[in-house]
N, C-alpha and C. Protein backbone atom coordinates (compact mmCIF):
# COMPACT_ATOMS: atom_id res chain seq x y z
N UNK A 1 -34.62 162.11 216.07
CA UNK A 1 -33.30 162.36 215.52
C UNK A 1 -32.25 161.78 216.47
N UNK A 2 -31.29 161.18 215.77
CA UNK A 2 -30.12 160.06 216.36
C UNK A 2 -28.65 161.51 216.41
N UNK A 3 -27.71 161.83 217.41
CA UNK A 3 -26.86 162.23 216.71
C UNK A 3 -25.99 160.99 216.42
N UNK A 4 -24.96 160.96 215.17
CA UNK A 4 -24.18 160.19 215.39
C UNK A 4 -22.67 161.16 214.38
N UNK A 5 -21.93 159.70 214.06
CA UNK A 5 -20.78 160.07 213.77
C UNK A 5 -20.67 160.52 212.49
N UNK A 6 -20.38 161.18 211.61
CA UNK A 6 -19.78 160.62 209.83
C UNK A 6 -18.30 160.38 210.23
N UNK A 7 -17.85 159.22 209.50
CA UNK A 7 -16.36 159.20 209.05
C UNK A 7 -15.78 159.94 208.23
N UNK A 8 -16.17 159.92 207.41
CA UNK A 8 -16.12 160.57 206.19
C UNK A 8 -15.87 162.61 206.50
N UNK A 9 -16.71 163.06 207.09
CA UNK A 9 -17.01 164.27 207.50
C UNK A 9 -15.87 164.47 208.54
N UNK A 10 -16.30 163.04 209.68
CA UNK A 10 -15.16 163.85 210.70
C UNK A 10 -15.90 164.97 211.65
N UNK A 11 -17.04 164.66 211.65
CA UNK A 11 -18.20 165.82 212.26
C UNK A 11 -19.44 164.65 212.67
N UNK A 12 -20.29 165.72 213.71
CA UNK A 12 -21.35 164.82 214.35
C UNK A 12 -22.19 165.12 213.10
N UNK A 13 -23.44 164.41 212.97
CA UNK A 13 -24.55 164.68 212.35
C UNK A 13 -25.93 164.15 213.00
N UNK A 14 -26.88 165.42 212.66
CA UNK A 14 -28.22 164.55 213.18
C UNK A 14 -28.99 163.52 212.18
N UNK A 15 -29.27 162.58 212.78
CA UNK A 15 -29.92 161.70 211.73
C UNK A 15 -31.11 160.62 212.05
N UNK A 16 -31.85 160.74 210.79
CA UNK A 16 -33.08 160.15 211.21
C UNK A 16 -32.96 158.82 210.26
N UNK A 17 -33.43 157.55 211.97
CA UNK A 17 -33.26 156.47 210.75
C UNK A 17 -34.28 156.00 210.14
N UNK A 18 -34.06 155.53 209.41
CA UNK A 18 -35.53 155.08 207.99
C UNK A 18 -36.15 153.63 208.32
N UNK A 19 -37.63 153.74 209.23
CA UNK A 19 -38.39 152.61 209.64
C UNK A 19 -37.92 151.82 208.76
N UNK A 20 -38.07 150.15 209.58
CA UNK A 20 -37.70 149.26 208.55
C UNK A 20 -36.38 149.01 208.15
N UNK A 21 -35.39 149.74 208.42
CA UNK A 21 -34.14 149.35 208.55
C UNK A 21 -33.09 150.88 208.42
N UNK A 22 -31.91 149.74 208.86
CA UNK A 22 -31.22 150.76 208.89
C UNK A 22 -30.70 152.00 207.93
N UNK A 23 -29.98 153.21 207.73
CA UNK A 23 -29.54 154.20 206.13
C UNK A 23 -28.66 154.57 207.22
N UNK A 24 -27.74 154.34 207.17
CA UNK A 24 -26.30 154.89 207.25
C UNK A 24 -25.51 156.12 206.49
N UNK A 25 -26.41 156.89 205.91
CA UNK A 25 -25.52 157.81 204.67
C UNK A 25 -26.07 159.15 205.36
N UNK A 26 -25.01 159.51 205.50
CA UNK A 26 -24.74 161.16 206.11
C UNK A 26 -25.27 162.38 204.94
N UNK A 27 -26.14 163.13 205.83
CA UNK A 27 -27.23 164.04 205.07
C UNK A 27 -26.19 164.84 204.46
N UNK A 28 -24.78 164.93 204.63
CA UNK A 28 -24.06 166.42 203.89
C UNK A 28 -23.07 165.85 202.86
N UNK A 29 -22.50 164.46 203.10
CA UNK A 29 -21.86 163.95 202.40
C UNK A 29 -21.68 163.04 200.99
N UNK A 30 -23.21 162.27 201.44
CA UNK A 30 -24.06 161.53 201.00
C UNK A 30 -23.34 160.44 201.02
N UNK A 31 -22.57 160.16 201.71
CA UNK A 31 -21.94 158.73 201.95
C UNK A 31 -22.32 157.68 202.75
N UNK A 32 -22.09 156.49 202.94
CA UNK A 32 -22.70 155.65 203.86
C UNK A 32 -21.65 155.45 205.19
N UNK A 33 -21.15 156.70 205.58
CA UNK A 33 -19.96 156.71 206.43
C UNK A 33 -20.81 156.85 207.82
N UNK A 34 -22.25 156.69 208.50
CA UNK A 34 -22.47 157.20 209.80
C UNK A 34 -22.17 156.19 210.74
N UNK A 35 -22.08 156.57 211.90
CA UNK A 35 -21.41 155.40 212.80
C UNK A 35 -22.13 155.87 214.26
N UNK A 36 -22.70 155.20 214.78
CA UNK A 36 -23.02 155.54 216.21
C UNK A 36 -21.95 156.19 217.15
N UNK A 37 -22.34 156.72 217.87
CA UNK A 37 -21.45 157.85 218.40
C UNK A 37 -20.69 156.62 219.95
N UNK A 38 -21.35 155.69 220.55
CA UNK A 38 -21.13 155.12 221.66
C UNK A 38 -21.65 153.80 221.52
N UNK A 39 -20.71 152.42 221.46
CA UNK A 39 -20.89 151.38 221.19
C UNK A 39 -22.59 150.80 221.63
N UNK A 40 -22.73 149.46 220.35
CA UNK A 40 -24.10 149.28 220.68
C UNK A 40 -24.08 147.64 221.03
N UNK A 41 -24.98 147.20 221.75
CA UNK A 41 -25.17 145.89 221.80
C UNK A 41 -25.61 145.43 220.61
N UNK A 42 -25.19 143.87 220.13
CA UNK A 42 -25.58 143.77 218.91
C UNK A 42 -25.06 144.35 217.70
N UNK A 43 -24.31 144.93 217.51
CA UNK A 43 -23.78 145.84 216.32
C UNK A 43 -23.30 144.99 215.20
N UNK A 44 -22.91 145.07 214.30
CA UNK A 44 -22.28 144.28 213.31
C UNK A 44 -20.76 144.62 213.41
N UNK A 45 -20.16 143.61 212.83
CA UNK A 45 -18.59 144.11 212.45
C UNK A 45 -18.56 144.99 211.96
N UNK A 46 -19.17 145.72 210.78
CA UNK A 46 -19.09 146.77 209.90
C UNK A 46 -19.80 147.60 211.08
N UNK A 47 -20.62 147.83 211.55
CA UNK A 47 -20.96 148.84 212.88
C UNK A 47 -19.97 149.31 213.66
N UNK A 48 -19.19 147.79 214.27
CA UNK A 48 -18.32 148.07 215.43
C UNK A 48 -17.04 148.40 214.64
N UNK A 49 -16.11 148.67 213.47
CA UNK A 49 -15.45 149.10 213.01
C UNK A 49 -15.39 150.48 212.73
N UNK A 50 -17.07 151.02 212.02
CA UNK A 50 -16.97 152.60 211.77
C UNK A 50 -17.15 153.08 213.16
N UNK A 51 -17.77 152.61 214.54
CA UNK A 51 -17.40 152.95 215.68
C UNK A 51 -16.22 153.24 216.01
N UNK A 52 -15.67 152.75 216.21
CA UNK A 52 -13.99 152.77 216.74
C UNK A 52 -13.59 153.69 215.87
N UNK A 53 -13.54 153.49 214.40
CA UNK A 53 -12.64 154.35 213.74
C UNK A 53 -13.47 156.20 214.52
N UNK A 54 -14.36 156.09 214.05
CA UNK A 54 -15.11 157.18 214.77
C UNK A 54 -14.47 158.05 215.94
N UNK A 55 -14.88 157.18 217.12
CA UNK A 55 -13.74 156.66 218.52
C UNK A 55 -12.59 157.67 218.25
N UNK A 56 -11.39 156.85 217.14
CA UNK A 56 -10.49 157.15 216.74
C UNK A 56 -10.16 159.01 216.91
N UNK A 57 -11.35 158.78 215.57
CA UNK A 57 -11.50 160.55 214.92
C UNK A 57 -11.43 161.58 216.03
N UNK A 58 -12.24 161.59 216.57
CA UNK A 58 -13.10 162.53 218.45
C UNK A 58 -11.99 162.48 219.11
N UNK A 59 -11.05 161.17 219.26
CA UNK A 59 -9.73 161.30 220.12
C UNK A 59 -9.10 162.22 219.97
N UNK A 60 -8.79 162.09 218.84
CA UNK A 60 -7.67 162.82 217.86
C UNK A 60 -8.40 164.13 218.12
N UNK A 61 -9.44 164.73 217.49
CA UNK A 61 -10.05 165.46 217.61
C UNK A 61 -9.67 166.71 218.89
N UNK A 62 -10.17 165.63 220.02
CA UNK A 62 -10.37 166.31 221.34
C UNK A 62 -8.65 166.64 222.05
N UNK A 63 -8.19 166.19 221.43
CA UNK A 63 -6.41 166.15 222.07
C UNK A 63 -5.33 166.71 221.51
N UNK A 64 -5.97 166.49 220.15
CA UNK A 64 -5.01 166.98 219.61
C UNK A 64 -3.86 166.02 219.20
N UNK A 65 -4.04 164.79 219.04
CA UNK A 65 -2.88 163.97 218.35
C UNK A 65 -2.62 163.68 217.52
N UNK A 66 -1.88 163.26 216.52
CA UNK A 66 -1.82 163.08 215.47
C UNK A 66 -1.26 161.66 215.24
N UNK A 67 -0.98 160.61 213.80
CA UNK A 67 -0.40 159.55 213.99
C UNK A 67 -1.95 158.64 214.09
N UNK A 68 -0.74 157.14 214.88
CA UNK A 68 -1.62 156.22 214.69
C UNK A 68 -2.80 156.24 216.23
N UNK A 69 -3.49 156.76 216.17
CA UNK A 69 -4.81 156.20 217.41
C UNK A 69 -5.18 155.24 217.51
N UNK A 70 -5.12 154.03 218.77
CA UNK A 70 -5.58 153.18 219.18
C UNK A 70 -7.03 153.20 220.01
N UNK A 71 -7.79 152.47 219.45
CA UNK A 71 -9.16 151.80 220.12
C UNK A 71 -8.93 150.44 220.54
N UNK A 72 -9.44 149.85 221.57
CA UNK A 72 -9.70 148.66 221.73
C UNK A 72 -11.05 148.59 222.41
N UNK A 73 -11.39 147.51 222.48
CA UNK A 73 -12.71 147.15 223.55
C UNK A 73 -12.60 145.34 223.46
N UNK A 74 -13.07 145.34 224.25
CA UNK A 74 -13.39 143.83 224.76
C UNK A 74 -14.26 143.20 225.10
N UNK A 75 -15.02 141.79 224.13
CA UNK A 75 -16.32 141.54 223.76
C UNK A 75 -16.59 140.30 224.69
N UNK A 76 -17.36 139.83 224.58
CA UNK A 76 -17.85 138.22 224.34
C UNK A 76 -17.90 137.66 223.19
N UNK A 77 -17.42 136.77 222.83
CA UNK A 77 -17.81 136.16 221.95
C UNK A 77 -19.07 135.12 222.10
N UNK A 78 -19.61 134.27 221.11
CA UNK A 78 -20.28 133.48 220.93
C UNK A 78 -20.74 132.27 222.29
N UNK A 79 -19.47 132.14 221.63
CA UNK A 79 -19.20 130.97 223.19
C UNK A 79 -18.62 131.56 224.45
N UNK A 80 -18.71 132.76 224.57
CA UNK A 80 -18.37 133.07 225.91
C UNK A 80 -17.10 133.40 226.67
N UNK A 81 -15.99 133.22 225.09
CA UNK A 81 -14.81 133.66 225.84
C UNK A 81 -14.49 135.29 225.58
N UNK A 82 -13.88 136.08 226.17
CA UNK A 82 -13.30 137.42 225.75
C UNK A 82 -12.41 137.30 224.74
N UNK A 83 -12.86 138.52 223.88
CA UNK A 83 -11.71 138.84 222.68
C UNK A 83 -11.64 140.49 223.00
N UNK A 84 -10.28 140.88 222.65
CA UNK A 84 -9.67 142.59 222.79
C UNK A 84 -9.90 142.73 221.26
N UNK A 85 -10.95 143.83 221.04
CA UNK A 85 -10.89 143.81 218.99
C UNK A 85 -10.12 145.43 219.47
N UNK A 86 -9.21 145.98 218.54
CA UNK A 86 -7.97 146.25 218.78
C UNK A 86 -8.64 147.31 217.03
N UNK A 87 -8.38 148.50 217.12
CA UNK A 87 -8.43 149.35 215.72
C UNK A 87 -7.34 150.32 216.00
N UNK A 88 -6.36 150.45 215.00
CA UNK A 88 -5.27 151.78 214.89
C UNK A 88 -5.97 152.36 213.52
N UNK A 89 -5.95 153.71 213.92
CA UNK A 89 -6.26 154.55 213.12
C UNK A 89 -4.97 155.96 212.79
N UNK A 90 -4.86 156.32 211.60
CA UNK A 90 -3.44 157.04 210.93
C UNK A 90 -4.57 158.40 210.67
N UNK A 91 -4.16 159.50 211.05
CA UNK A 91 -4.86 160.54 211.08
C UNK A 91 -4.51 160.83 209.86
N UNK A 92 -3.24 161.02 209.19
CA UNK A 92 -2.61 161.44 208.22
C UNK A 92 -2.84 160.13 206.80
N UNK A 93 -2.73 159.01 207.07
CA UNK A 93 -3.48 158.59 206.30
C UNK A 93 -5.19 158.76 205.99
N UNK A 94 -5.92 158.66 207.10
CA UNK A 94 -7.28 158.24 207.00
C UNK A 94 -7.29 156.53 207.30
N UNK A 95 -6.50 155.69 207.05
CA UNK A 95 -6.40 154.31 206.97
C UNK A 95 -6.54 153.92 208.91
N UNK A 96 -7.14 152.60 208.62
CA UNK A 96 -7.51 152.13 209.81
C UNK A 96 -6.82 150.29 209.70
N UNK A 97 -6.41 149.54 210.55
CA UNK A 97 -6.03 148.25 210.54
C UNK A 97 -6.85 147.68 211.93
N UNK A 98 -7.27 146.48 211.64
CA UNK A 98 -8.12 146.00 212.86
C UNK A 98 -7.81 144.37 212.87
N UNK A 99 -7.63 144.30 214.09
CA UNK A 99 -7.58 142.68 214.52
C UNK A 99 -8.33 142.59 216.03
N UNK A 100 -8.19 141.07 216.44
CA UNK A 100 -8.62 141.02 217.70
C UNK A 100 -7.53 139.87 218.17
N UNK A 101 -7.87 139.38 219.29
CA UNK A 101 -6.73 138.44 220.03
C UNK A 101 -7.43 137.99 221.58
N UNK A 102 -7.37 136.75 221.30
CA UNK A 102 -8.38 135.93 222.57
C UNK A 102 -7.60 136.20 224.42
N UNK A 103 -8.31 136.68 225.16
CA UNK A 103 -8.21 137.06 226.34
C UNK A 103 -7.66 135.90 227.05
């Protein structure tokens, strides 16, 4: 058993992943909202997005803020240069906006 994130929920969940590939859908919600709890090597865009927003959630969560929450992290790219991928997240919306911008 994995814990990870739901978006959707806004709560941890335990989860077991299904040999053979990945299932992303949260046992209470039934959505495909789960997100690893702590960035992964390799992840996909759609990975490293419900991360952060995730990120986001737990901030907010743990602090108590409200508004827009900022994530960033800073990758490698392909060829080797740094990019800052950059997620604001609106507690009051739910809405998230994401870009990146070369180091």
């Amino acid at each position: 058993m994995t814990r990870m994130w739901c978006i959707n929920c806004q709560a941890e969940r335990e989860h077991r992943p299904v040999y053979g590939g990945e299932n992303f859908h949260c046992s209470t919600c039934a959505m495909n909202t789960l997100a690893y709890i702590q960035p992964r090597i390799g992840e996909t865009q759609e990975e490293m997005i419900k991360q952060m927003v995730g990120e986001a959630q737990r901030t907010a969560q743990s602090t108590g803020r409200t508004g827009n929450i900022e994530v960033s992290r800073t990758i490698a790219n392909a060829s080797g240069e740094y990019q800052t991928q950059i997620l604001v997240y609106n507690t009051y919306t739910r809405q998230h906006h994401y870009h990146f911008s070369k180091s």
